[in-house]
N, C-alpha and C. Protein backbone atom coordinates (compact mmCIF):
# COMPACT_ATOMS: atom_id res chain seq x y z
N UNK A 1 121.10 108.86 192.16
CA UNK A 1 120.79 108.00 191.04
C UNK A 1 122.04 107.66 190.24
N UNK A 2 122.86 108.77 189.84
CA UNK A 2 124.25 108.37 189.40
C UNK A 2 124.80 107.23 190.11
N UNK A 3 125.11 107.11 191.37
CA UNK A 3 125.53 106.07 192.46
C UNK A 3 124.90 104.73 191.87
N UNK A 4 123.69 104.63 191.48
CA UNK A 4 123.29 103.32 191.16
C UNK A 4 123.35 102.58 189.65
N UNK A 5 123.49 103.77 188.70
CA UNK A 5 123.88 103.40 187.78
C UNK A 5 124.65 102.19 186.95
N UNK A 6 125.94 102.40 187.93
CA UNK A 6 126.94 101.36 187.25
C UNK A 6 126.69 99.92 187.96
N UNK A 7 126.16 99.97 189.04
CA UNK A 7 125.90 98.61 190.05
C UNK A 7 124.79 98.49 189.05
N UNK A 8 123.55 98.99 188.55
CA UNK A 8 122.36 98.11 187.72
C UNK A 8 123.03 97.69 186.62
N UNK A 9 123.79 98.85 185.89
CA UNK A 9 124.48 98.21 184.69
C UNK A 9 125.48 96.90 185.14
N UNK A 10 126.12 96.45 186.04
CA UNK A 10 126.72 95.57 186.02
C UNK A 10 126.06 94.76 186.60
N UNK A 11 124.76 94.29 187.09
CA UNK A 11 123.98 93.37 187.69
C UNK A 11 123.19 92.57 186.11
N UNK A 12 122.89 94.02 185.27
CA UNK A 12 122.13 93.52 184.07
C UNK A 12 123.35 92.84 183.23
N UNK A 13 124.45 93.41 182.93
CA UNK A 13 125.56 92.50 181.90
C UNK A 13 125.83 91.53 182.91
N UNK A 14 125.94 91.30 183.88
CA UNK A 14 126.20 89.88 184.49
C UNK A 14 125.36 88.39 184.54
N UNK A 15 123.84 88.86 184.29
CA UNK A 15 122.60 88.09 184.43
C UNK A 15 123.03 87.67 182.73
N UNK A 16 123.42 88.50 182.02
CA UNK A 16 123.38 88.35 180.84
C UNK A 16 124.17 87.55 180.22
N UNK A 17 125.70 88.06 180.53
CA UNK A 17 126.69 87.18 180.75
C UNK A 17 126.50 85.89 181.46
N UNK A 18 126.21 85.26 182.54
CA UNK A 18 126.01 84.35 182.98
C UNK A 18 125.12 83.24 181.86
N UNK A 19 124.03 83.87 181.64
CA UNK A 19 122.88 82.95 180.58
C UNK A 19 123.83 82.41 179.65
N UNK A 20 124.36 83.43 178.95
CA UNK A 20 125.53 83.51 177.76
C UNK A 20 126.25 82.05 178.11
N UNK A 21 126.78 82.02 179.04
CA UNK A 21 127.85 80.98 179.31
C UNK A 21 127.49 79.96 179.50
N UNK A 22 126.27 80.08 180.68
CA UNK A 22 125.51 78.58 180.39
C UNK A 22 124.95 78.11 179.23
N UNK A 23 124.56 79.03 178.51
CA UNK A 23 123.36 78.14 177.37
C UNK A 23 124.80 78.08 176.04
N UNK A 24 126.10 78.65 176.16
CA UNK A 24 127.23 78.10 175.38
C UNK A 24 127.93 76.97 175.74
N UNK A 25 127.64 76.12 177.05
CA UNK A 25 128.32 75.23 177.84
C UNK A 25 127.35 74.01 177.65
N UNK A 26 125.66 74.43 177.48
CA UNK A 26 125.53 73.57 177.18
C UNK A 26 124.77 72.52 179.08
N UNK A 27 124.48 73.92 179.84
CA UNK A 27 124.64 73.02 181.50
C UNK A 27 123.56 72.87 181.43
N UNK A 28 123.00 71.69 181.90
CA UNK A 28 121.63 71.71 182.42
C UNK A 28 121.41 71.43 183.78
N UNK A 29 122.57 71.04 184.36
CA UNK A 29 122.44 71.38 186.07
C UNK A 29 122.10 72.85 186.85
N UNK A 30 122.19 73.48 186.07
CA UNK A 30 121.87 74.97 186.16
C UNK A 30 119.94 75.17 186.06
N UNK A 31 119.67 75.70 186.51
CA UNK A 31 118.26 76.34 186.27
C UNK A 31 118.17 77.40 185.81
N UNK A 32 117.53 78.07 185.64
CA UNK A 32 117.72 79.74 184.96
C UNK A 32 117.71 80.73 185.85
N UNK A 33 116.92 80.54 186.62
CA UNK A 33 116.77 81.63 187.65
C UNK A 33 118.44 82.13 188.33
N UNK A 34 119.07 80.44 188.97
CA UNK A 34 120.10 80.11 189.55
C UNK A 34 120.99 80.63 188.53
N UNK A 35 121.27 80.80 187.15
CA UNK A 35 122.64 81.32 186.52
C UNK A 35 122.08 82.75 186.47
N UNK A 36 120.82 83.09 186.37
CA UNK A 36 120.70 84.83 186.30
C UNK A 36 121.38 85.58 187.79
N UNK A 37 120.64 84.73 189.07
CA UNK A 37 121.30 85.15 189.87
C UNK A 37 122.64 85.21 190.35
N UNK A 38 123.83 84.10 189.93
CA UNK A 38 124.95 83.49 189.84
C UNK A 38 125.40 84.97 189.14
N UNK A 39 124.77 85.03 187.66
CA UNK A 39 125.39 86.03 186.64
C UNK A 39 125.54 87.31 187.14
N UNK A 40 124.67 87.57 187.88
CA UNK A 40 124.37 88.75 188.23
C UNK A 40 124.98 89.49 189.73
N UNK A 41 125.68 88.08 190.39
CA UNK A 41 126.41 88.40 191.47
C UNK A 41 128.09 88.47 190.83
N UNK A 42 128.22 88.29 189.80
CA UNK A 42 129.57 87.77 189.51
C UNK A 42 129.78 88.96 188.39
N UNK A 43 128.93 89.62 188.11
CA UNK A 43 128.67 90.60 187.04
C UNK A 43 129.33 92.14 187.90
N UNK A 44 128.55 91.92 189.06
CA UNK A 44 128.99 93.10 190.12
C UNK A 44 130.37 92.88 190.44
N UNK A 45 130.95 91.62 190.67
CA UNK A 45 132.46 91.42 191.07
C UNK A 45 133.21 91.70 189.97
N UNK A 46 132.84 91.72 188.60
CA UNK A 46 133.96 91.78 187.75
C UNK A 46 133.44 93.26 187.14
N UNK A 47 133.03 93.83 187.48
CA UNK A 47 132.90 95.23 187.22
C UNK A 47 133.47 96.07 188.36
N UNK A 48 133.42 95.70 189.08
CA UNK A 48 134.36 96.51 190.34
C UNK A 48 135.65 96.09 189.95
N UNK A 49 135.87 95.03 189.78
CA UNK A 49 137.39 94.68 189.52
C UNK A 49 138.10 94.85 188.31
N UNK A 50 136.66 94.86 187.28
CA UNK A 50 137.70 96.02 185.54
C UNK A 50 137.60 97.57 185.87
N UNK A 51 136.98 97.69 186.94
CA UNK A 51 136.69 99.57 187.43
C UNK A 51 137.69 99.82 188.10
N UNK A 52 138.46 98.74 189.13
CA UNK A 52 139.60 98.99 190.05
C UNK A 52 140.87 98.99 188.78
N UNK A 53 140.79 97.85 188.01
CA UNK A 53 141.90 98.33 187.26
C UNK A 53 141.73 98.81 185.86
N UNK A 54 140.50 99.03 185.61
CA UNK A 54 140.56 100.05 184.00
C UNK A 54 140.88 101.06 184.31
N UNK A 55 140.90 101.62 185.38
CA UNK A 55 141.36 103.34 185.07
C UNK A 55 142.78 103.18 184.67
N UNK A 56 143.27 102.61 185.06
CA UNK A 56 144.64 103.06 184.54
C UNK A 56 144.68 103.03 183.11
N UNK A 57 144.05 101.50 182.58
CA UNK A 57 143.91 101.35 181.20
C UNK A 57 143.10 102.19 180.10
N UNK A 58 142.43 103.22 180.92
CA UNK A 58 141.83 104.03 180.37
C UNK A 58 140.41 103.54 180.26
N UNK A 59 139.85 102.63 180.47
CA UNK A 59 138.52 102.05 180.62
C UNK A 59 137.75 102.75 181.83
N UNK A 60 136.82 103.20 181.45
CA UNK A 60 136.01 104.11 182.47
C UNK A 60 134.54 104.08 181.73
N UNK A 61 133.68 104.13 183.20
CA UNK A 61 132.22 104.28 182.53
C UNK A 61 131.04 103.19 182.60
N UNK A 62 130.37 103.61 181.74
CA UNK A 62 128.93 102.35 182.01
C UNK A 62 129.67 101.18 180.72
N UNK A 63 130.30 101.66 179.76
CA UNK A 63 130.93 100.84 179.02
C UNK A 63 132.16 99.54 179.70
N UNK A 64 132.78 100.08 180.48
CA UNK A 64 133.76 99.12 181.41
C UNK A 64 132.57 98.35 182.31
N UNK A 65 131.89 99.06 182.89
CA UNK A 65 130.67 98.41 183.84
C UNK A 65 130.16 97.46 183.01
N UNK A 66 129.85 97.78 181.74
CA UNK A 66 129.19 96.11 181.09
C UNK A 66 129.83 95.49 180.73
N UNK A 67 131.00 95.55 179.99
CA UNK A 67 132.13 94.62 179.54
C UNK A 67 133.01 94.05 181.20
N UNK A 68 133.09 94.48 182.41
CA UNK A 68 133.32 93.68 183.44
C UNK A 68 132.37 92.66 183.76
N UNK A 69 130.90 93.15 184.11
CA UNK A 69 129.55 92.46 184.18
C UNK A 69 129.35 91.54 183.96
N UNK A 70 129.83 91.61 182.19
CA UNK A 70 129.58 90.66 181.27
C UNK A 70 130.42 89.31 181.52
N UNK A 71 131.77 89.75 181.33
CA UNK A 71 132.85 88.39 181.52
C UNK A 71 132.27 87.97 183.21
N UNK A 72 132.24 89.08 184.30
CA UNK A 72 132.46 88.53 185.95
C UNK A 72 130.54 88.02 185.67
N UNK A 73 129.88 87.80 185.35
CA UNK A 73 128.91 86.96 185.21
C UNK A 73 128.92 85.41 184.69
N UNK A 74 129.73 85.71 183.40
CA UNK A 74 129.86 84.09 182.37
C UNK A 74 130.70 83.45 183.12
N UNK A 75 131.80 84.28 183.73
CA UNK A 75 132.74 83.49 184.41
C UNK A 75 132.29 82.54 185.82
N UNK A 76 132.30 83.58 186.36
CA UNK A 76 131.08 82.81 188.10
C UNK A 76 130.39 81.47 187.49
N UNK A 77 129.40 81.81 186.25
CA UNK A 77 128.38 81.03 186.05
C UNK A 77 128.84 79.79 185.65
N UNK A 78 130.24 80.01 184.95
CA UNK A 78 130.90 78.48 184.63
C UNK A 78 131.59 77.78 185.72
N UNK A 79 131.97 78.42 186.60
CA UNK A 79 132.46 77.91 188.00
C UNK A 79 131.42 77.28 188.75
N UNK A 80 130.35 77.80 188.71
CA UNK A 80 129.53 77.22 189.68
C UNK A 80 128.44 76.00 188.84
N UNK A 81 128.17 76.07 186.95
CA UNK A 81 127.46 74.91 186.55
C UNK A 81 128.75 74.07 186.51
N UNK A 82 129.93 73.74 186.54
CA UNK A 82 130.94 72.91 186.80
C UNK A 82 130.81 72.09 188.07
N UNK A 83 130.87 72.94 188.74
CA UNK A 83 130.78 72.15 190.17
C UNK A 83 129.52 71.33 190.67
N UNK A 84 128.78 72.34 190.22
CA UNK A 84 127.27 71.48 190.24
C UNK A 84 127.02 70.57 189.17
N UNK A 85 127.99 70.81 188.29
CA UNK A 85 127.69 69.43 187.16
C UNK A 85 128.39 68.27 187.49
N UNK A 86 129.36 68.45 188.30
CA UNK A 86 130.10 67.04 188.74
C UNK A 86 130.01 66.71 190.42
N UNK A 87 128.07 67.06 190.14
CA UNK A 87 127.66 66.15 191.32
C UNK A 87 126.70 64.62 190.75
């Protein structure tokens, strides 16, 4: 159960993050479902990747897991209502 911890925590700040970014951007090429899932794949990438390099920075934990989540969700989610907005 420990093992799954930080992957739910960074699936939930990413869904979260993602919404965040769309409904601050303003997309309506986006659907909701499509930025939760977007958020929530991009939430897992940027939590592995503030986990690969917070340790050094001293960032460790379910706290780095949501603050990666969070940004690798909003971020994905603006990459992808961009692209889909300039169809």
């Amino acid at each position: 159960m420990e093992a799954l911890m930080p992957i739910v925590t960074q699936l939930i700040a990413g869904a979260i993050g993602g919404n965040a970014a769309s409904a601050a951007m303003k997309q309506a090429a986006v659907s909701t479902v499509v930025r939760t899932i977007v958020g929530a794949i991009g939430g897992i990438g940027g939590g592995f990747l503030l986990q690969a390099l917070g340790g050094e920075a001293g960032l460790t934990g379910l706290v780095a897991d949501g603050i990666g989540g969070l940004i690798g969700g909003g971020v994905l989610t603006a990459i992808v209502g961009a692209v889909l907005g300039k169809k």
